[in-house]
C-alpha atoms as a PDB file:
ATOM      1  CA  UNK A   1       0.000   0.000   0.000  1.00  0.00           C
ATOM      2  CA  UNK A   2       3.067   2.636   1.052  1.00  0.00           C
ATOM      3  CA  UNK A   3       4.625   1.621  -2.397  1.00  0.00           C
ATOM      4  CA  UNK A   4       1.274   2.285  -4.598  1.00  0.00           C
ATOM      5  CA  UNK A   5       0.897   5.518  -2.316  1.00  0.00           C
ATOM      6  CA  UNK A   6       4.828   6.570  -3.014  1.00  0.00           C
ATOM      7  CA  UNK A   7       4.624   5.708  -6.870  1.00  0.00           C
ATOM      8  CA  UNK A   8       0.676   8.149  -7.228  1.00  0.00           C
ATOM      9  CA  UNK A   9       2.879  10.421  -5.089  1.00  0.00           C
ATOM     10  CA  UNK A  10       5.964  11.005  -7.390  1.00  0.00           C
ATOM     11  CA  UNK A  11       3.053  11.054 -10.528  1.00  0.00           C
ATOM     12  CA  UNK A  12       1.987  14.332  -9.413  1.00  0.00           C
ATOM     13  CA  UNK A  13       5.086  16.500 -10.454  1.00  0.00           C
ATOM     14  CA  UNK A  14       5.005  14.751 -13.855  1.00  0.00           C
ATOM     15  CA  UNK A  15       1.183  15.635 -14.243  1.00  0.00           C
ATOM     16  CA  UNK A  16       1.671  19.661 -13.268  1.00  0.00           C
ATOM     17  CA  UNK A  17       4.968  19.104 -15.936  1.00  0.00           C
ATOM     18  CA  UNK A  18       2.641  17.564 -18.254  1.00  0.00           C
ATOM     19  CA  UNK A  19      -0.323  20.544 -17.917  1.00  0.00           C
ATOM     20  CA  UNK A  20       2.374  23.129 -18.222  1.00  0.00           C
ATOM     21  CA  UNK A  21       3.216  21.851 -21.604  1.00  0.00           C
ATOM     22  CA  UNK A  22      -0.505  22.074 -22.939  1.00  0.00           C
ATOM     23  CA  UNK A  23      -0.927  25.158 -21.608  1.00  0.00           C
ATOM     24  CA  UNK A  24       2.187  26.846 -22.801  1.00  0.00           C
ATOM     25  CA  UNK A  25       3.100  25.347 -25.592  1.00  0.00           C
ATOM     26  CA  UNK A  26       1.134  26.274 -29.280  1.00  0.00           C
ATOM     27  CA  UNK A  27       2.820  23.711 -30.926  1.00  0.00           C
ATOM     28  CA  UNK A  28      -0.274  22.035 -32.564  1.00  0.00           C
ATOM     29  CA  UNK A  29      -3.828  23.166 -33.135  1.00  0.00           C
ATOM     30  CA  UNK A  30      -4.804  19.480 -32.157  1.00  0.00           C
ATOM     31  CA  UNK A  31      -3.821  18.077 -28.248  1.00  0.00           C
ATOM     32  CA  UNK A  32      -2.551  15.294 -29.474  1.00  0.00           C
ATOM     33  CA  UNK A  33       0.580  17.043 -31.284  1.00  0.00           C
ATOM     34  CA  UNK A  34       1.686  17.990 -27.635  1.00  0.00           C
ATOM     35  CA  UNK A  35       2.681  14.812 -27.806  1.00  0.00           C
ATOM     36  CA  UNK A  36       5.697  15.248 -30.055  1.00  0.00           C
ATOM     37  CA  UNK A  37       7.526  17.520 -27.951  1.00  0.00           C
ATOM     38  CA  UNK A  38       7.049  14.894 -25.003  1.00  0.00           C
ATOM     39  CA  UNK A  39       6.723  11.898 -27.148  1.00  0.00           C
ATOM     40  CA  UNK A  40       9.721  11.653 -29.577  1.00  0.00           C
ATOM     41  CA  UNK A  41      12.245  13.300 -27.032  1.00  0.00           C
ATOM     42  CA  UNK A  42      11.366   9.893 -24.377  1.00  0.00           C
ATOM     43  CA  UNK A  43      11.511   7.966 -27.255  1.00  0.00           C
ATOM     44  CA  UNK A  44      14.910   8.603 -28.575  1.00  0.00           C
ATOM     45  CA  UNK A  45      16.206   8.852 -24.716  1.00  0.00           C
ATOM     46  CA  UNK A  46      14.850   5.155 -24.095  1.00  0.00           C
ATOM     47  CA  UNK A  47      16.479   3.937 -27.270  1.00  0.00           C
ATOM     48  CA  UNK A  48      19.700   5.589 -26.862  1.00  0.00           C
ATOM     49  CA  UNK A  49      20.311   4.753 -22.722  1.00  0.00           C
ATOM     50  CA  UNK A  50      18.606   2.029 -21.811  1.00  0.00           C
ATOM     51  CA  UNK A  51      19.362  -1.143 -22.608  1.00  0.00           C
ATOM     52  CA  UNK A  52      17.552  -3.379 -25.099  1.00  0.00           C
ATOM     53  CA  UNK A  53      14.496  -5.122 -23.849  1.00  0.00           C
ATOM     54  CA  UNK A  54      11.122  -5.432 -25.400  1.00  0.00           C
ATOM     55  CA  UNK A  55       9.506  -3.644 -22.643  1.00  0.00           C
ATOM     56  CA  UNK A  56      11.453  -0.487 -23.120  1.00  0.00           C
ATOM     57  CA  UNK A  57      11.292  -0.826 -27.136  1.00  0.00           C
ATOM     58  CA  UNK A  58       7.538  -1.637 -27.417  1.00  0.00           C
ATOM     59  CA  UNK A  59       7.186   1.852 -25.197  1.00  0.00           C
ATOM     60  CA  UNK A  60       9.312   3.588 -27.746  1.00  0.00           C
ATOM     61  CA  UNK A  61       7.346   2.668 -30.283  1.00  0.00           C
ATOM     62  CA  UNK A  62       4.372   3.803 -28.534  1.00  0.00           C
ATOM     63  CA  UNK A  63       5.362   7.063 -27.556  1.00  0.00           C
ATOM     64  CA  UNK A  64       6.492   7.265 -31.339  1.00  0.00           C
ATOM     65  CA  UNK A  65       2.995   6.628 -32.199  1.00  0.00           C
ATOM     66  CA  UNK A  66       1.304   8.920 -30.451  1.00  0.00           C
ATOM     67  CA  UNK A  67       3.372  11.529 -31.543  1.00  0.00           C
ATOM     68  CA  UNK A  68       2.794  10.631 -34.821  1.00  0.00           C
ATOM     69  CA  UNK A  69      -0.958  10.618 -34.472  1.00  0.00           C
ATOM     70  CA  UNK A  70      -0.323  14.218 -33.536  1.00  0.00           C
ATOM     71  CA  UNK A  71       0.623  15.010 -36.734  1.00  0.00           C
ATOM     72  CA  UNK A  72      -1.974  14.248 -38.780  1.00  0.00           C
ATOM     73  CA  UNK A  73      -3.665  17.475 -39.264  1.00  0.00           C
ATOM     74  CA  UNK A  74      -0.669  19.402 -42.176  1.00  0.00           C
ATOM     75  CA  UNK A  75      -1.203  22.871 -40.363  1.00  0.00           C
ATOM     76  CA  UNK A  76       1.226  25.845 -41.049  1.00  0.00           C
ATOM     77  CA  UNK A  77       3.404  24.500 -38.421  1.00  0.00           C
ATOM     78  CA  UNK A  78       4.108  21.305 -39.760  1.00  0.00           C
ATOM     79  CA  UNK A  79       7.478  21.223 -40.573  1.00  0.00           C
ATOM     80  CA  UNK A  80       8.294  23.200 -37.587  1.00  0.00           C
ATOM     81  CA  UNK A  81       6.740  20.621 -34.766  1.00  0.00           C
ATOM     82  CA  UNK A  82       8.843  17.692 -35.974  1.00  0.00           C
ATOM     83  CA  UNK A  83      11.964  19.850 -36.439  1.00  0.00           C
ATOM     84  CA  UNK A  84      11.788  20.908 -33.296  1.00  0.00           C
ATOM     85  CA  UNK A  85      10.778  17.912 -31.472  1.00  0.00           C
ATOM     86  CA  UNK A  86      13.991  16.103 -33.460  1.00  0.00           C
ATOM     87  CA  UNK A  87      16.228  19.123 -32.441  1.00  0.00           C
ATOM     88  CA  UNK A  88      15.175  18.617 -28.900  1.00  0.00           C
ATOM     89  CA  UNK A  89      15.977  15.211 -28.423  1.00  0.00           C
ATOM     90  CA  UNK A  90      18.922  15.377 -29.665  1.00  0.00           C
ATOM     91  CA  UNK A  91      19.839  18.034 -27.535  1.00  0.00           C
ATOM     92  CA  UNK A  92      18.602  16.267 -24.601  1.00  0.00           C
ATOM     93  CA  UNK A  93      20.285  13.089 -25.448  1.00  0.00           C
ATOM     94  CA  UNK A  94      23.649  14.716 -25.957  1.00  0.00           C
ATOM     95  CA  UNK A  95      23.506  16.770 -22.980  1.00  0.00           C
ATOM     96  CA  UNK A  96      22.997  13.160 -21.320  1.00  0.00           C
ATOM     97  CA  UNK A  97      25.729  11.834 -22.714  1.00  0.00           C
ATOM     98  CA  UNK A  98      27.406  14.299 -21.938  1.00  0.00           C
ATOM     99  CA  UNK A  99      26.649  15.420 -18.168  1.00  0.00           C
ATOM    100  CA  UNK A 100      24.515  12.203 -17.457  1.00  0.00           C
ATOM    101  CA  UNK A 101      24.933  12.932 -13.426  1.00  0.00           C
ATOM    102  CA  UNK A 102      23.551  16.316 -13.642  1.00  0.00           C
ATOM    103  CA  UNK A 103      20.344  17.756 -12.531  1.00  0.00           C
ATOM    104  CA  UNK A 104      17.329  16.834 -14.928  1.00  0.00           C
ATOM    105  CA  UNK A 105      16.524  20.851 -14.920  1.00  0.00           C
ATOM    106  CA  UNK A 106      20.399  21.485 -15.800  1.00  0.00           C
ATOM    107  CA  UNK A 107      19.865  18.786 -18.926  1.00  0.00           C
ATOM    108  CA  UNK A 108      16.570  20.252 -20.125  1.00  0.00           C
ATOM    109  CA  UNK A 109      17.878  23.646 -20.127  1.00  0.00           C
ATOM    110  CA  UNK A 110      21.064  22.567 -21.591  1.00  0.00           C
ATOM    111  CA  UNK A 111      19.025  20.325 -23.993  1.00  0.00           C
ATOM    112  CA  UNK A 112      16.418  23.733 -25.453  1.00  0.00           C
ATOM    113  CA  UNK A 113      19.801  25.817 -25.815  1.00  0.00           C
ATOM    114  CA  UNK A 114      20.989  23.448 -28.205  1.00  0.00           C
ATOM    115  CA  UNK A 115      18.474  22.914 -30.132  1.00  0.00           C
ATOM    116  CA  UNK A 116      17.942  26.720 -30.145  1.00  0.00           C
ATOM    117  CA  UNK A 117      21.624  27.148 -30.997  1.00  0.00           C
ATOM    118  CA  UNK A 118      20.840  24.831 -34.007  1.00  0.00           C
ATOM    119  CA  UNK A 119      17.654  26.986 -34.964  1.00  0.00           C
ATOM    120  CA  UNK A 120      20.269  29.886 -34.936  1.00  0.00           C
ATOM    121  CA  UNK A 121      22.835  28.535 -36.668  1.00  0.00           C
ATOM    122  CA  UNK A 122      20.147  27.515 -39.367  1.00  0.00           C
ATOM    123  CA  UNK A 123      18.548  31.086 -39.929  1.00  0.00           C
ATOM    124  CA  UNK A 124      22.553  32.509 -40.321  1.00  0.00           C
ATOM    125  CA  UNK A 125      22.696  30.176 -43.137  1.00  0.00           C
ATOM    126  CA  UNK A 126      19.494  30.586 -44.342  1.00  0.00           C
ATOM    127  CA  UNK A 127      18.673  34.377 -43.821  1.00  0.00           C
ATOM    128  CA  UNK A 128      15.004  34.010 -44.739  1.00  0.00           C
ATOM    129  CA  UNK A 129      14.592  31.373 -42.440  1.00  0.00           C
ATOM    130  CA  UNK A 130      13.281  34.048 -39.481  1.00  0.00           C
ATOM    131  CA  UNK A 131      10.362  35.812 -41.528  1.00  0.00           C
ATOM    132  CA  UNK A 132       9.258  32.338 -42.776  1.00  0.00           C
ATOM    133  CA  UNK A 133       9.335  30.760 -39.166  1.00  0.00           C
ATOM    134  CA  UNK A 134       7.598  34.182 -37.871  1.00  0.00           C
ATOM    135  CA  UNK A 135       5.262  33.824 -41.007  1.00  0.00           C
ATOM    136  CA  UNK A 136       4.602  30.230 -40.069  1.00  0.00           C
ATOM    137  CA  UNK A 137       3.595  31.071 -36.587  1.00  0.00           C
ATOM    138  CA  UNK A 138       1.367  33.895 -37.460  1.00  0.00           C
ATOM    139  CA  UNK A 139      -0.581  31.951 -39.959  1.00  0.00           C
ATOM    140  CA  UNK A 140      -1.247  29.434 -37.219  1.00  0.00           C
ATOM    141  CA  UNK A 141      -2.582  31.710 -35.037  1.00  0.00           C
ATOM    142  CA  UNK A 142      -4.283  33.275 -37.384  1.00  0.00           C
ATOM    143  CA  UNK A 143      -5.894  29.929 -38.648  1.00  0.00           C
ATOM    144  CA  UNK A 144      -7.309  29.379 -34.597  1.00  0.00           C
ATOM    145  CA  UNK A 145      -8.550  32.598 -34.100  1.00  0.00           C
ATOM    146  CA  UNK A 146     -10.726  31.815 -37.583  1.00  0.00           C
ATOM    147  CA  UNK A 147     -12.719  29.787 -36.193  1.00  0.00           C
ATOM    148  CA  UNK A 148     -13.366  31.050 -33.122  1.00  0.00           C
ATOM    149  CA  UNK A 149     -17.173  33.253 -33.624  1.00  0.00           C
ATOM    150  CA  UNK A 150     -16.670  35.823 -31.307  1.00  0.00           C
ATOM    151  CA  UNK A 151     -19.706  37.367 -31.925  1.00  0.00           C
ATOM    152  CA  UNK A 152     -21.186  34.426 -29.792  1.00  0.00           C
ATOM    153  CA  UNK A 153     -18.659  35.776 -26.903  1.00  0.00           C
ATOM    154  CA  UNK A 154     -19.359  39.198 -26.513  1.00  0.00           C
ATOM    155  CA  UNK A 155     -18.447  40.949 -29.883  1.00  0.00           C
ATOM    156  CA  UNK A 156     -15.630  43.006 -31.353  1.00  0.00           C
ATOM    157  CA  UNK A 157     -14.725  43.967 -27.744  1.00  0.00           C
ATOM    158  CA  UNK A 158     -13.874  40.323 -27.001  1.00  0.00           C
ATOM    159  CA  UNK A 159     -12.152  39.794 -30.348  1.00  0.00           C
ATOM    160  CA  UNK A 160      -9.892  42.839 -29.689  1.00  0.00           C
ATOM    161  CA  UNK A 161      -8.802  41.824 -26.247  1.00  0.00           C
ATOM    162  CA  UNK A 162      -8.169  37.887 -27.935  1.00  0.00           C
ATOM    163  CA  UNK A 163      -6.012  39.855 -30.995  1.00  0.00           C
ATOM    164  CA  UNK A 164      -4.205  41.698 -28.353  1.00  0.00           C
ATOM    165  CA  UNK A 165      -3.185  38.557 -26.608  1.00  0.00           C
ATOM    166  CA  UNK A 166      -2.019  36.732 -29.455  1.00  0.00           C
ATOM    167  CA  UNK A 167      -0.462  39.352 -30.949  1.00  0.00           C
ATOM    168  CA  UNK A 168       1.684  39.211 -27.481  1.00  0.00           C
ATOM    169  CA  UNK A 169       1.992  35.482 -27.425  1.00  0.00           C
ATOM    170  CA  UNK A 170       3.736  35.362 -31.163  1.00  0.00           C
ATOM    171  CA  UNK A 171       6.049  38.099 -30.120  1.00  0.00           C
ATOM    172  CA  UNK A 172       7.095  36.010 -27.004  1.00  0.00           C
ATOM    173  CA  UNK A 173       6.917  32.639 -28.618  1.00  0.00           C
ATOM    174  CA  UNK A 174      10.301  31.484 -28.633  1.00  0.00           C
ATOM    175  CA  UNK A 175       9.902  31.977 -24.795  1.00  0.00           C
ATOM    176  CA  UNK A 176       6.909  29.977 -24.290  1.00  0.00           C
ATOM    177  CA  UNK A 177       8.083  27.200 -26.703  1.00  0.00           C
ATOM    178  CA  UNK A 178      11.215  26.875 -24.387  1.00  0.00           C
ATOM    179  CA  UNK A 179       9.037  26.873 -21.549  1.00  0.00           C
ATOM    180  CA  UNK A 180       6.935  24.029 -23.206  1.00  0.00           C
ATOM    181  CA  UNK A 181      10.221  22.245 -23.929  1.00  0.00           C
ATOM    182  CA  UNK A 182      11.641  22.409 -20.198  1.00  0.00           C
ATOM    183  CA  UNK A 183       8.304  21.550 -18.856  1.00  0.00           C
ATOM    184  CA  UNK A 184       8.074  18.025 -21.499  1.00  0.00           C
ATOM    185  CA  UNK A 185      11.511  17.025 -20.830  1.00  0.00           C
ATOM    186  CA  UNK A 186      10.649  16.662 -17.498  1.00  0.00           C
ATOM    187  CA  UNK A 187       7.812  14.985 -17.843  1.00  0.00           C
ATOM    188  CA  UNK A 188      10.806  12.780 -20.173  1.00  0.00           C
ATOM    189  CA  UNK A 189      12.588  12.276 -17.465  1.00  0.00           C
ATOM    190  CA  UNK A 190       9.995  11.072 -15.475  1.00  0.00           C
ATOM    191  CA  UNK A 191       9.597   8.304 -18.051  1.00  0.00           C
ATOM    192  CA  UNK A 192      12.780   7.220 -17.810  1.00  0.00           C
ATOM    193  CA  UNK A 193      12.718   6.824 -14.282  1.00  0.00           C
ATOM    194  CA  UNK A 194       9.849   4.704 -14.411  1.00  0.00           C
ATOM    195  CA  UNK A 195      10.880   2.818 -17.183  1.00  0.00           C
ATOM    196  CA  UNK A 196      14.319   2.022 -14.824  1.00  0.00           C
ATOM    197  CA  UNK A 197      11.763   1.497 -11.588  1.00  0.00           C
ATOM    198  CA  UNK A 198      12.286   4.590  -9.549  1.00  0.00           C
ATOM    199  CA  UNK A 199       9.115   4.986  -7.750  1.00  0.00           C
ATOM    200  CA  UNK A 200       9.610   9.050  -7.549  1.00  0.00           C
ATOM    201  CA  UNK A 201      11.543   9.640 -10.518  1.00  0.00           C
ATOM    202  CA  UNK A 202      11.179  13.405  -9.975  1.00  0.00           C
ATOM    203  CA  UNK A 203      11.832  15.842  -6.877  1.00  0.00           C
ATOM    204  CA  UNK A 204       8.695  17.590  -5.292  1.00  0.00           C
ATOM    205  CA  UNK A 205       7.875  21.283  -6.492  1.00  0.00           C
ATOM    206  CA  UNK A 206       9.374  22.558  -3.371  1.00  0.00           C
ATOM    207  CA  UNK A 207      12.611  21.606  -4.098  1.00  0.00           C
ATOM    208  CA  UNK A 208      12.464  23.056  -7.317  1.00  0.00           C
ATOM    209  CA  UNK A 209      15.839  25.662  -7.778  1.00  0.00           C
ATOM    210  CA  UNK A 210      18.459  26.546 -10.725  1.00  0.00           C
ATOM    211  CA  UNK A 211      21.727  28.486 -10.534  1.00  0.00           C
ATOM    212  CA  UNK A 212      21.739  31.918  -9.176  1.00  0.00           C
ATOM    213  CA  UNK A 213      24.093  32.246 -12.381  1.00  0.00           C
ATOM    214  CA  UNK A 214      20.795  32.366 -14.733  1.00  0.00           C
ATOM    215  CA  UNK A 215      19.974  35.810 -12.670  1.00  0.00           C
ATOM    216  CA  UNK A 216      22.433  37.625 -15.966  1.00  0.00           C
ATOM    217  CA  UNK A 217      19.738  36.375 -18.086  1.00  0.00           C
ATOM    218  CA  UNK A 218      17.218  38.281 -16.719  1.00  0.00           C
ATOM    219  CA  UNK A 219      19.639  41.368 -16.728  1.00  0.00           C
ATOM    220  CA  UNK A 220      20.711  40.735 -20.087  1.00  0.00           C
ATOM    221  CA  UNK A 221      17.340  40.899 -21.422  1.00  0.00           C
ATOM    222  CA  UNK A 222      16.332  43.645 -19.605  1.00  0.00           C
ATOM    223  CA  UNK A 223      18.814  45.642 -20.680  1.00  0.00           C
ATOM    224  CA  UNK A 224      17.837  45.003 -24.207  1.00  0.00           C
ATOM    225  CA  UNK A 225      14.482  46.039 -23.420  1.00  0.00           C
ATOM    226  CA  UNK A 226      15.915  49.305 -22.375  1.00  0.00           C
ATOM    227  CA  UNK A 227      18.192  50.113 -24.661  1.00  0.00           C
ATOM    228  CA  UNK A 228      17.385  51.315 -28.143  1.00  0.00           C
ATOM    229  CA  UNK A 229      19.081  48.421 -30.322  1.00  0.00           C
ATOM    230  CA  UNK A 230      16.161  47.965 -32.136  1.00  0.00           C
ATOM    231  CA  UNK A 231      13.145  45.789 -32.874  1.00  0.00           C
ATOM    232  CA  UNK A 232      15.596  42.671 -32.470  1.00  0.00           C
ATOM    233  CA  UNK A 233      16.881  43.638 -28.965  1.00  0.00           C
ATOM    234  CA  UNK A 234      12.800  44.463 -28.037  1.00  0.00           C
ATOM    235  CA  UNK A 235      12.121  40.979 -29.478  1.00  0.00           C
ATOM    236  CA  UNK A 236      14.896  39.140 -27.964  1.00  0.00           C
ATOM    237  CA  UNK A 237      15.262  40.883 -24.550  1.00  0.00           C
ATOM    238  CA  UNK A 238      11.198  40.167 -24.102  1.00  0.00           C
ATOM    239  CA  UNK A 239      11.666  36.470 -24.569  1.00  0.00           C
ATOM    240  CA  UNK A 240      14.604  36.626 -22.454  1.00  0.00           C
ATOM    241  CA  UNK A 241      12.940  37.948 -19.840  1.00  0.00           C
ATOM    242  CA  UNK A 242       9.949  36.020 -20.271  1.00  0.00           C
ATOM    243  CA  UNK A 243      11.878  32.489 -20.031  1.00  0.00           C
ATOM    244  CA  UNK A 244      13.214  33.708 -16.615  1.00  0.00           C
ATOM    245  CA  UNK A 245      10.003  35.200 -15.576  1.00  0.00           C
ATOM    246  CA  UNK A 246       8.523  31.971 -15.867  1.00  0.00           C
ATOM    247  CA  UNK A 247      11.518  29.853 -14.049  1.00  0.00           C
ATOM    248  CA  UNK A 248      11.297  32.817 -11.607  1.00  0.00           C
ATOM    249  CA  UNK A 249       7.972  32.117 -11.014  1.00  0.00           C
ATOM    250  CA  UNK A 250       7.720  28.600 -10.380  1.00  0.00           C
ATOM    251  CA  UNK A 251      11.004  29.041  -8.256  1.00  0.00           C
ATOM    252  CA  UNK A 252       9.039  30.712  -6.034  1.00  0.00           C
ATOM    253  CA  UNK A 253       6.387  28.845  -6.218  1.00  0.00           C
ATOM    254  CA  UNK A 254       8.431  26.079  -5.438  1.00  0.00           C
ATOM    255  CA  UNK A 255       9.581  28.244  -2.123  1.00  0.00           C
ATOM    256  CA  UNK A 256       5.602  29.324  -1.348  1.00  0.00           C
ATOM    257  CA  UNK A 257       4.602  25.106  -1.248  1.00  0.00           C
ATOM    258  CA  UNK A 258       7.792  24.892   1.221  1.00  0.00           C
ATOM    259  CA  UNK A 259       6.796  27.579   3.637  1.00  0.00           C
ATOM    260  CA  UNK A 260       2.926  26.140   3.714  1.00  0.00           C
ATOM    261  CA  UNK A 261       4.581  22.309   3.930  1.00  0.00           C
ATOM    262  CA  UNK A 262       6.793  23.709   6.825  1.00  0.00           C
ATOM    263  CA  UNK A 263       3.981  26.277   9.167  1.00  0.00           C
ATOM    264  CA  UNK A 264       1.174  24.713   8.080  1.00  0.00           C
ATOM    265  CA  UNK A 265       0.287  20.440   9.637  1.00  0.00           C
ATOM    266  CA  UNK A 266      -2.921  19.645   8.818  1.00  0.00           C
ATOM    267  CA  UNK A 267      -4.369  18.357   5.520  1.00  0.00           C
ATOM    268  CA  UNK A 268      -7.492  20.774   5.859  1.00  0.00           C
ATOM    269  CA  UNK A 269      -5.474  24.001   6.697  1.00  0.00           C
ATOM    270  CA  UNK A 270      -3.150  23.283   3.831  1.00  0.00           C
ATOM    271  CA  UNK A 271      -6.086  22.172   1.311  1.00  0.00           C
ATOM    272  CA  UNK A 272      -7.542  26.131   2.138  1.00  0.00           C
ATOM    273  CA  UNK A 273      -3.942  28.061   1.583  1.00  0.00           C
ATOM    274  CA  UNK A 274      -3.963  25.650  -1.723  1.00  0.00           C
ATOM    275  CA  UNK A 275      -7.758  27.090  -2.599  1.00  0.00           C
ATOM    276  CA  UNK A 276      -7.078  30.517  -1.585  1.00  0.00           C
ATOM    277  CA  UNK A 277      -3.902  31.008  -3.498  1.00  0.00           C
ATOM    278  CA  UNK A 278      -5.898  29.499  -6.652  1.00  0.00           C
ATOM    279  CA  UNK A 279      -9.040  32.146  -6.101  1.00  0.00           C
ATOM    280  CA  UNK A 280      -6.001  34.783  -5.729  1.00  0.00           C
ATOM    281  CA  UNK A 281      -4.371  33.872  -8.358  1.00  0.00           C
ATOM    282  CA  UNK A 282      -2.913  37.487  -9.306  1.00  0.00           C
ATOM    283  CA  UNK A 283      -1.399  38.096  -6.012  1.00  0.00           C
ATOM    284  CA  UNK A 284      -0.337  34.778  -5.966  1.00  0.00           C
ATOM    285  CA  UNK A 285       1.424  35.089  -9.042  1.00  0.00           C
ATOM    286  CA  UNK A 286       3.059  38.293  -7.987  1.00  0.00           C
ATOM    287  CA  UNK A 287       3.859  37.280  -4.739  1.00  0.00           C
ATOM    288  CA  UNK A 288       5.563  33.853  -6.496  1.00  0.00           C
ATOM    289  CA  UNK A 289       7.769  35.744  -8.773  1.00  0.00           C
ATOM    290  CA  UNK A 290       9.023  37.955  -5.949  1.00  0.00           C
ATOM    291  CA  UNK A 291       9.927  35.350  -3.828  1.00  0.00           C
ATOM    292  CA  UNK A 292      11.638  33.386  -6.494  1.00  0.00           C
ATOM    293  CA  UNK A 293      13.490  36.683  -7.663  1.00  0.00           C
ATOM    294  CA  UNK A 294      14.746  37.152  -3.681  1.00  0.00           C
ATOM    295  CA  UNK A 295      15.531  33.784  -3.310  1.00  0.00           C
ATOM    296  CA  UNK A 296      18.523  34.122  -5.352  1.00  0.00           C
ATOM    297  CA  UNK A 297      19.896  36.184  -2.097  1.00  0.00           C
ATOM    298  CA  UNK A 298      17.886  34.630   0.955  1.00  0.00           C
ATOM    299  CA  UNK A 299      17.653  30.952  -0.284  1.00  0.00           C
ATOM    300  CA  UNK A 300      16.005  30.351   2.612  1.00  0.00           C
ATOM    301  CA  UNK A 301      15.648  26.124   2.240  1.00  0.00           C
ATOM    302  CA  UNK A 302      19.491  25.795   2.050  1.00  0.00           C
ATOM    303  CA  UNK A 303      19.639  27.554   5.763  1.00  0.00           C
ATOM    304  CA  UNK A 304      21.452  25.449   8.207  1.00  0.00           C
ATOM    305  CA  UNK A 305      18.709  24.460  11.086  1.00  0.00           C
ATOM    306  CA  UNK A 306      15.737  25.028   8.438  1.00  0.00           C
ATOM    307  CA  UNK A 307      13.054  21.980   7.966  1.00  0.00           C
ATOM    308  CA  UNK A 308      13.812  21.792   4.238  1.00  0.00           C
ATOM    309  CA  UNK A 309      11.659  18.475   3.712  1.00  0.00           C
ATOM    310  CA  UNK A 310       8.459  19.619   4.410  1.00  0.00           C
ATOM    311  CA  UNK A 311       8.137  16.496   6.842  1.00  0.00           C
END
């Protein structure tokens, strides 16, 4: 019974991984070509590090299958979801190779800068390659928002607020795609772990942390945003800063779930901070990216004398 409790237990960081990458990632038009960016990544990991058994392979083969079965509807983004996906396990499986006793987060993130440094590398070659990809991404949007009738949800009104919103989200997509991509190799290497028996093959959100070194990120593209270098530096210091923004976030986040594991003892209690801070959700958010900004300078789990297990 413990073991069945332990294993539902470590499936719940996987799941909020797993809802992330729906939510932030506009990959596909259809859910089921999230499951390329989660899908082929496990798959090529499996294949590459573990070793042969027909267990292992037959999941493979599955995963492989559902993220083909994501692909059937041809939509501007085609070409663009398996690139990426292919880019992105490769990344991930040579960072493995590479670093294999690293943090998962330190492989992802390593993982999404390669394949972005491949993306790069590509549109220096091929200097059309950026207006295509950005003409790609706003035909896709524009292709959702067509058929969406918003005179059913409140009129033009509605539809401007919706334009206004995408018209953010395709100026920050890079970000949010790397987001997506962080978020589904986690929920990779939770598949791993099962597939090698680890009944929690991922730490709880509340020891979620990165290196204080990613802080000049979030300088860097500020800066850009303030300086006047140009539509590129606007572009690139806003998906800068939106990357760490959202690391930020769920950093403190991370730190918010270990101060209510650590006052807070009974299940009730902790089930009404949980409800509050959903109902709340603006200060919570706020409040979140604060403390995961100052926790670069408190860091208040690593303490000596602090309960850092929530136990």
């Amino acid at each position: 019974m413990g073991s069945l409790r332990e294993r539902w237990s470590g499936l719940w960081p996987a799941a909020g991984l797993l809802l992330l990458v729906m939510l932030l990632s506009p990959l596909s038009s259809s859910p089921l070509g999230l499951m390329a960016i989660v899908g082929v990544p496990a798959a090529v990991a499996i294949l590459t590090f573990e070793p042969p058994r027909s267990g292992s392979a037959a999941l493979a083969l599955l995963l492989l299958a559902g993220a083909a079965l994501g692909f059937r509807e041809a939509g501007p983004l085609w070409f663009m979801e398996r690139g990426w996906a292919l880019l992105l396990a490769g990344g991930f499986a040579l960072s493995t190779a590479l670093a294999p006793g690293r943090r998962l987060f330190d492989r992802s993130l390593a993982a999404v800068a390669v394949a972005g440094a491949t993306v790069a590398v590509l549109a220096v070659l091929r200097p059309g390659l950026p207006a295509d990809l950005d003409w790609r991404i706003t035909a896709q949007f524009s292709q959702a928002l067509a058929a969406y009738d918003f005179n059913a949800w409140g009129g033009r009104s509605v539809e401007a607020t919706v334009r206004t919103i995408v018209s953010v989200w395709q100026a920050v997509y890079p970000a949010m795609l790397a987001l997506a991509s962080i978020s589904a190799l986690g929920v990779v290497g939770y598949i791993i772990g099962r597939v090698r028996g680890e009944p929690r093959p991922l730490p709880p959100l509340r020891e979620f942390r990165f290196g204080d070194h990613l802080a000049w990120v979030l300088v860097l593209g500020l800066a850009l945003l303030v300086l006047p270098a140009g539509a590129w530096a606007d572009r690139a210091g806003g998906n800068m800063v939106t990357v760490m923004g959202g690391l930020y976030l769920l950093r403190g986040l991370a730190v918010l779930v270990w101060l209510g594991a650590s006052v807070l003892s009974s299940g009730w209690v902790i089930g009404l901070w949980v409800l509050a801070a959903l109902i709340l959700y603006p200060v919570t958010a706020g409040a979140a990216l604060v403390m995961g900004i100052s926790d670069t300078w408190l860091d208040l789990r690593s303490r000596p004398g602090v309960k850092t297990d929530g136990a």
